[in-house]
Every structure is written in structure tokens, then in C-alpha cells.
C-alpha atoms as a PDB file:
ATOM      1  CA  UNK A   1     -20.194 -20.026  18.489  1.00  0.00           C
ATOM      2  CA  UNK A   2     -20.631 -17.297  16.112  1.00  0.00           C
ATOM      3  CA  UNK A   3     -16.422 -16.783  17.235  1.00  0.00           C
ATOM      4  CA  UNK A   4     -15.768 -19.532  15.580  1.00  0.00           C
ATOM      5  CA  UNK A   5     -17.937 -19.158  12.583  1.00  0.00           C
ATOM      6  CA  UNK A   6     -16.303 -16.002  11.589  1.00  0.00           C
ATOM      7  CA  UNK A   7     -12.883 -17.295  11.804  1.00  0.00           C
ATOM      8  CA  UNK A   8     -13.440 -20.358   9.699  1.00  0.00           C
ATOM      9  CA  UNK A   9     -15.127 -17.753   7.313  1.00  0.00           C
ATOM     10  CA  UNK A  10     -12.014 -15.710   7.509  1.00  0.00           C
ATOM     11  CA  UNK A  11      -9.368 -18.389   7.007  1.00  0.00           C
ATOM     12  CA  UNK A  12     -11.574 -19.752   4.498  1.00  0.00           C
ATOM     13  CA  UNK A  13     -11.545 -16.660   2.312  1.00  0.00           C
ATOM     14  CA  UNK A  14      -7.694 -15.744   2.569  1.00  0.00           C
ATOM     15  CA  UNK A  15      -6.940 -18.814   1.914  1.00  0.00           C
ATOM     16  CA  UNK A  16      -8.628 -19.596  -1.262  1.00  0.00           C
ATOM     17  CA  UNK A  17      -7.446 -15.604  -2.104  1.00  0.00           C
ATOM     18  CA  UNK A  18      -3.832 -16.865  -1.631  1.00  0.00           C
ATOM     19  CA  UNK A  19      -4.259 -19.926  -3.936  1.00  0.00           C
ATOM     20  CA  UNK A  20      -6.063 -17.081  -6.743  1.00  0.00           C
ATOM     21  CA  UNK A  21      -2.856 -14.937  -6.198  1.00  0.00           C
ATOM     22  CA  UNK A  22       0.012 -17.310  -6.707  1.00  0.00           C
ATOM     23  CA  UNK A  23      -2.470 -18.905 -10.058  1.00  0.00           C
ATOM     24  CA  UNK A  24      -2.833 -15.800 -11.311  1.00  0.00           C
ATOM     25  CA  UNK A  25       0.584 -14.643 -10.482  1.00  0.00           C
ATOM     26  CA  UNK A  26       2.120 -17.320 -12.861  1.00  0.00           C
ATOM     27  CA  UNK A  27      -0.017 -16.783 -15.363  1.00  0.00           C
ATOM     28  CA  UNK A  28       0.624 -12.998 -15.355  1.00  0.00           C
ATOM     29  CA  UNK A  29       4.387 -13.256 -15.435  1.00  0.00           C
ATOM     30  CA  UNK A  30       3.986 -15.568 -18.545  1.00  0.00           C
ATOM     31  CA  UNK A  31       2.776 -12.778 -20.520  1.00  0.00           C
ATOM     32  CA  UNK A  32       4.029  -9.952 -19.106  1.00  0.00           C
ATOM     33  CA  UNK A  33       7.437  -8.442 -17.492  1.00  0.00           C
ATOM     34  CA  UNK A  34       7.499  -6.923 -14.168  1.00  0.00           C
ATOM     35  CA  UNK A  35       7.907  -3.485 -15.382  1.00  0.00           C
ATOM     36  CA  UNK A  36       4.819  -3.688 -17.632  1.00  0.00           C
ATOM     37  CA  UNK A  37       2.610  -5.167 -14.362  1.00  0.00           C
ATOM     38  CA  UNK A  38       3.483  -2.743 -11.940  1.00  0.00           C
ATOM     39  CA  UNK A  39       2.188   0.141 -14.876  1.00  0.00           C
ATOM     40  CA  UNK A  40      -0.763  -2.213 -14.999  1.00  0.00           C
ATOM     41  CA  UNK A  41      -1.274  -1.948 -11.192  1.00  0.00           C
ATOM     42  CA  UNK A  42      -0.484   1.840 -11.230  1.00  0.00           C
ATOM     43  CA  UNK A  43      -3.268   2.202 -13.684  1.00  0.00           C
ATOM     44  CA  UNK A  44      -5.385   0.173 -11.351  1.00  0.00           C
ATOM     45  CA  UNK A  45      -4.771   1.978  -8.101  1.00  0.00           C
ATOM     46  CA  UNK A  46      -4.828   5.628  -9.503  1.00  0.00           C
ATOM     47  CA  UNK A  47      -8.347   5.630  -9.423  1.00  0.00           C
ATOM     48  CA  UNK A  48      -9.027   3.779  -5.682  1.00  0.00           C
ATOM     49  CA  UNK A  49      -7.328   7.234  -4.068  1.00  0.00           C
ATOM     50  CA  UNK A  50     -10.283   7.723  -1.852  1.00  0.00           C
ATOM     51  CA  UNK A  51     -10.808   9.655   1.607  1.00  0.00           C
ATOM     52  CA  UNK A  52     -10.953   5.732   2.982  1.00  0.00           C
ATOM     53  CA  UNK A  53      -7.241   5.592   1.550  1.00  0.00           C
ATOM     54  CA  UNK A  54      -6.538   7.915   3.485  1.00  0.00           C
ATOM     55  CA  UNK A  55      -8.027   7.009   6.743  1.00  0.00           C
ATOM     56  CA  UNK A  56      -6.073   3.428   6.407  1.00  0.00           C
ATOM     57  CA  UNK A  57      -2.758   4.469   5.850  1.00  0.00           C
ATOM     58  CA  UNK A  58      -2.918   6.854   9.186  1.00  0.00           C
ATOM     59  CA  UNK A  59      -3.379   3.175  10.777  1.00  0.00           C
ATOM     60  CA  UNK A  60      -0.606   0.621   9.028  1.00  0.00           C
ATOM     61  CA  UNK A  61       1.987   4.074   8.721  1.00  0.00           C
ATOM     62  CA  UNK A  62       2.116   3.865  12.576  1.00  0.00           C
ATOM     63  CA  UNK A  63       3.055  -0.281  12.037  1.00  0.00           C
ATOM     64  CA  UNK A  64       5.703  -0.052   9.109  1.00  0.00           C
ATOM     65  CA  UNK A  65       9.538   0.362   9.289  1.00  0.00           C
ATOM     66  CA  UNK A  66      11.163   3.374   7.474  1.00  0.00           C
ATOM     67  CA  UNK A  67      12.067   1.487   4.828  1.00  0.00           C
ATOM     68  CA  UNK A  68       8.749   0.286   3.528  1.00  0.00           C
ATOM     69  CA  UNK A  69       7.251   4.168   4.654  1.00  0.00           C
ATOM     70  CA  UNK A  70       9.405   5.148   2.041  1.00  0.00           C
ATOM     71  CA  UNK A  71       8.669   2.935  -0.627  1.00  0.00           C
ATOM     72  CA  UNK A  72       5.076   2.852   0.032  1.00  0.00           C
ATOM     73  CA  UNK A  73       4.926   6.456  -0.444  1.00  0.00           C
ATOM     74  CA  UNK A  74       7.452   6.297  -3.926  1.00  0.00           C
ATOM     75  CA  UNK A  75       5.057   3.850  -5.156  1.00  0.00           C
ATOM     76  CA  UNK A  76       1.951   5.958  -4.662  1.00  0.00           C
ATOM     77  CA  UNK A  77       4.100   8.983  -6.431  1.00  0.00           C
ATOM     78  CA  UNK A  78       4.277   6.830  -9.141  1.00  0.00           C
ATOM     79  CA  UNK A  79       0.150   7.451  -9.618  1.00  0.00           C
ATOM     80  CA  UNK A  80      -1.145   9.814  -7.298  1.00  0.00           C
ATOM     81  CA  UNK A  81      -2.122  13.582  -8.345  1.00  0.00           C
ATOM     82  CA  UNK A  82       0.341  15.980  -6.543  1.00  0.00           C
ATOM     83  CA  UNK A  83      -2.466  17.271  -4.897  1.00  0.00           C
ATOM     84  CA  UNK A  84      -3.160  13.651  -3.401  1.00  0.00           C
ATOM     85  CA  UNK A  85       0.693  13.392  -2.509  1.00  0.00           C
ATOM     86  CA  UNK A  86       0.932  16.456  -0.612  1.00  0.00           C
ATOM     87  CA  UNK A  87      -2.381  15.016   1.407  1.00  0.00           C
ATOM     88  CA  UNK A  88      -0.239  11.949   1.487  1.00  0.00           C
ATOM     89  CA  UNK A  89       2.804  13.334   2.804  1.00  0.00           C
ATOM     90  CA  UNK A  90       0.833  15.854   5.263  1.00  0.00           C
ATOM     91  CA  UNK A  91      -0.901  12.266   6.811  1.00  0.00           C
ATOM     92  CA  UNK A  92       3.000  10.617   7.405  1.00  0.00           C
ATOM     93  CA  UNK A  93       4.095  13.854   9.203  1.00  0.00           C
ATOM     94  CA  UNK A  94       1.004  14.108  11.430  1.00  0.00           C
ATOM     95  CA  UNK A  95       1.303  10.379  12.303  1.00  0.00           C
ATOM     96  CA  UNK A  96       5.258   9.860  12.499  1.00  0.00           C
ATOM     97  CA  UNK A  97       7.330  11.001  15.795  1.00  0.00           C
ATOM     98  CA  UNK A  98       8.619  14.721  14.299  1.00  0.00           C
ATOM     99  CA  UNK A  99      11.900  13.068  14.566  1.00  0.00           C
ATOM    100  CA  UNK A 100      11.067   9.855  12.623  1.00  0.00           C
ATOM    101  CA  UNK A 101       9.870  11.891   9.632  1.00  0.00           C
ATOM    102  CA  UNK A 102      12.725  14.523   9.935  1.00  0.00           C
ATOM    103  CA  UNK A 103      15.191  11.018   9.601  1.00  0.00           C
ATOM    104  CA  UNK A 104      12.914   9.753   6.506  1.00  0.00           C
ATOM    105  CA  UNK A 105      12.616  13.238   4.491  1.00  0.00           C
ATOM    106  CA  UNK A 106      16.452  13.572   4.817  1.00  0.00           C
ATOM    107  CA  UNK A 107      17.765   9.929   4.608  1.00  0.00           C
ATOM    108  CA  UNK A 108      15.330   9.028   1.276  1.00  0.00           C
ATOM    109  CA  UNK A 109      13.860  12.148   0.345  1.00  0.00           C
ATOM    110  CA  UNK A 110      11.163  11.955   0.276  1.00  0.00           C
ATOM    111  CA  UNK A 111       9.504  15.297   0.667  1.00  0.00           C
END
């Protein structure tokens, strides 16, 4: 059944993206330190900011601990425009319990 067909597709797929990510991994850390990569990936990601960004992170914000809400949004300060942050920030108040997001902004400041 088509079920089927799109699983097999799936697990296909993330698995040979797993085997390109731990190749390409090793490589990478042969030539370069960790601090260099994640400027690399900052470079990268600055320009994928996008109103789709935005629509996904309303979804996984509502699935994540407070601990990796804060360093998800500390990474994307790393990049983002401070327009985009505030945007950013405005999207993890809306979606967060007002008490959830009061605990964050004092606990790791991040407002």
C-alpha cells in the first residue's frame, strides 16, 4: 500500500542522511575546530530566516524543555537581525504558558 511505500521512502532517506552526517562530520572536524563550524553554520542559517521559520518554531517551541528554548533562541541571536529576534521572541511569548516565559526571561535572560 501506498502506507507502506512512503515509509520505506522515509526511512530510506534519513537513513542514508544520517550516514552523510556522521561522513561529513569527521571530515569537517579534521579541518576545522568547533568554534570555526558553528561561524560556518551561522553564516549558513542567517540567510534561511524566512516567514516558514517562523511558522515552524511556533510548532517544536510548544515540544522543547526550557533549557533547549533558551539555547535555541541564543543560537539564533548569534545571526538573526534584531528585528528578526524581537519577531522571534514575540513568537515564544505568544506560544509559551505566560508563566513559562516569565520563568525563562528571568532564569536565562533571555529577553
Amino acid at each position: 500500500s501506498i502506507f507502506y511505500t512512503v515509509n520505506d521512502f522515509i526511512s530510506f532517506n534519513l537513513e542514508h542522511l544520517n550516514k552523510e552526517e556522521i561522513f561529513i562530520g569527521k571530515e569537517l572536524i579534521k579541518h576545522y575546530g568547533c568554534k570555526e563550524l558553528v561561524l560556518i553554520a551561522q553564516s549558513f542559517l542567517g540567510g534561511v530566516i524566512s516567514a516558514d521559520m517562523f511558522n515552524y518554531c511556533r510548532l517544536f517551541l510548544r515540544a522543547i524543555n526550557d533549557q533547549d528554548v533558551v539555547d535555541w533562541y541564543t543560537q539564533i541571536c548569534g545571526f538573526a537581525s534584531n528585528e528578526q529576534k524581537n519577531e522571534i521572541l514575540q513568537i515564544v511569548q505568544d506560544e509559551l504558558p505566560p508563566e513559562r516565559f516569565q520563568k525563562l526571561s528571568d532564569i536565562f535572560c533571555i529577553v
